[in-house]
Protein backbone atom coordinates (compact mmCIF):
# COMPACT_ATOMS: atom_id res chain seq x y z
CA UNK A 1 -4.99 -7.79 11.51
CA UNK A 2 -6.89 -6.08 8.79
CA UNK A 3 -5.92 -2.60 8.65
CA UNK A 4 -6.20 0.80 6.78
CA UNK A 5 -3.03 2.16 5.99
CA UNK A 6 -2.38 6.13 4.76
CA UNK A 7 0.91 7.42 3.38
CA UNK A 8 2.91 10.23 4.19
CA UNK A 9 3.64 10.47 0.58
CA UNK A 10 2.30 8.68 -2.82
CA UNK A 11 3.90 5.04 -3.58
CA UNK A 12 6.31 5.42 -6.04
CA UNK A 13 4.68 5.86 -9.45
CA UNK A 14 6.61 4.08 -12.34
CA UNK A 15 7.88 0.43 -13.69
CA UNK A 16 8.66 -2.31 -11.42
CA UNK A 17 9.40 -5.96 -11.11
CA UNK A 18 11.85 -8.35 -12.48
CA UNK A 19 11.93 -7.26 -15.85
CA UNK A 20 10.37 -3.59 -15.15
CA UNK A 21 7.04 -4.74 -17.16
CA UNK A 22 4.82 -3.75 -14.19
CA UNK A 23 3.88 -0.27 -14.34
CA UNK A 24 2.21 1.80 -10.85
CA UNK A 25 0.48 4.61 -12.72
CA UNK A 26 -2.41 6.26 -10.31
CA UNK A 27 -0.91 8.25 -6.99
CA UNK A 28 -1.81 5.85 -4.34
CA UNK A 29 -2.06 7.58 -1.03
CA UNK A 30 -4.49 5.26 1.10
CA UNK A 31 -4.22 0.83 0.97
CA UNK A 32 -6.40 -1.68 2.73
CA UNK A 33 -5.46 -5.48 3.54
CA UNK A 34 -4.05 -8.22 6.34
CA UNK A 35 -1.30 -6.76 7.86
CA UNK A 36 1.55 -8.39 10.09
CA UNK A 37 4.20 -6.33 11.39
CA UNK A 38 7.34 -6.81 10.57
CA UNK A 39 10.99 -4.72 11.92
CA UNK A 40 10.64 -1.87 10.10
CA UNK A 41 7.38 -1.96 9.33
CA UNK A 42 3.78 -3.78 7.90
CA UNK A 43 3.92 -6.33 5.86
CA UNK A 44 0.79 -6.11 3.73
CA UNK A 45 -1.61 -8.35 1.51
CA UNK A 46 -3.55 -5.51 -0.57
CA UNK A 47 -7.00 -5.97 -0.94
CA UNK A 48 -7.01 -2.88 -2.54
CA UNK A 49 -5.89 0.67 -2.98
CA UNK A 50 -7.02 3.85 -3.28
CA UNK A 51 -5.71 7.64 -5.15
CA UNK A 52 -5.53 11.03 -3.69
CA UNK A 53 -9.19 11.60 -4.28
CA UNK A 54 -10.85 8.57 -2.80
CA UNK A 55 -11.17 6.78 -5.73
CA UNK A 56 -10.52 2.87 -5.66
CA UNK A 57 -7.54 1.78 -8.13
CA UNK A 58 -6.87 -2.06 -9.63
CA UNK A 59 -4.02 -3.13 -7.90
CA UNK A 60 -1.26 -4.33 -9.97
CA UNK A 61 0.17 -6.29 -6.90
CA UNK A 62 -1.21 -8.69 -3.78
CA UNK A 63 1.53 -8.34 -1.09
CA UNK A 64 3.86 -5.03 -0.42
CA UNK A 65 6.01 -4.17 2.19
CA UNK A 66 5.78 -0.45 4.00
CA UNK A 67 8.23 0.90 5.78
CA UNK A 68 7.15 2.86 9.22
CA UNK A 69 8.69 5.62 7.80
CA UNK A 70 6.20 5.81 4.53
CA UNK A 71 3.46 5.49 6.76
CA UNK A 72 1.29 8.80 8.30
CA UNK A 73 -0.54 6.25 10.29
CA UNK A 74 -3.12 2.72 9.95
CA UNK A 75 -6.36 2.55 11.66
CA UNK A 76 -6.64 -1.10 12.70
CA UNK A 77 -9.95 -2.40 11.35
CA UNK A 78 -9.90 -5.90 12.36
CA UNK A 79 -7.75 -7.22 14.85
């Protein structure tokens, strides 16, 4: 299902991966993608992502995991 996801609160911002190279820099607050649900929560390719004002960000990854517990609530776009 392709769904609209907002946060609760901001993905972490900071250096990530394997060997920390990766770096989340913008405060992303609202994603977009294919979800499935998983236990515990959506499993999500990211079509893209967005900051606390609206504005669309590059995003440095193409598949996340959410927990329910990250997430205010998704509007399902697309089932």
């Amino acid at each position: 299902m392709t769904v609209q996801v907002f946060l609760k609160t901001p993905l972490f911002r900071g250096k990530y991966g394997a060997d920390r190279s990766a770096e989340l820099t913008a405060t992303i607050i609202e994603l977009h993608g294919e979800a499935i649900a998983r236990d515990g929560g959506l499993e999500l390719n990211v079509s893209s992502l967005y900051d606390n004002k609206g504005r669309p960000i590059d995003a440095p990854f193409s598949q996340l995991f959410l927990p329910m517990g990250k997430i205010d609530y998704y509007v399902i776009v697309d089932a």
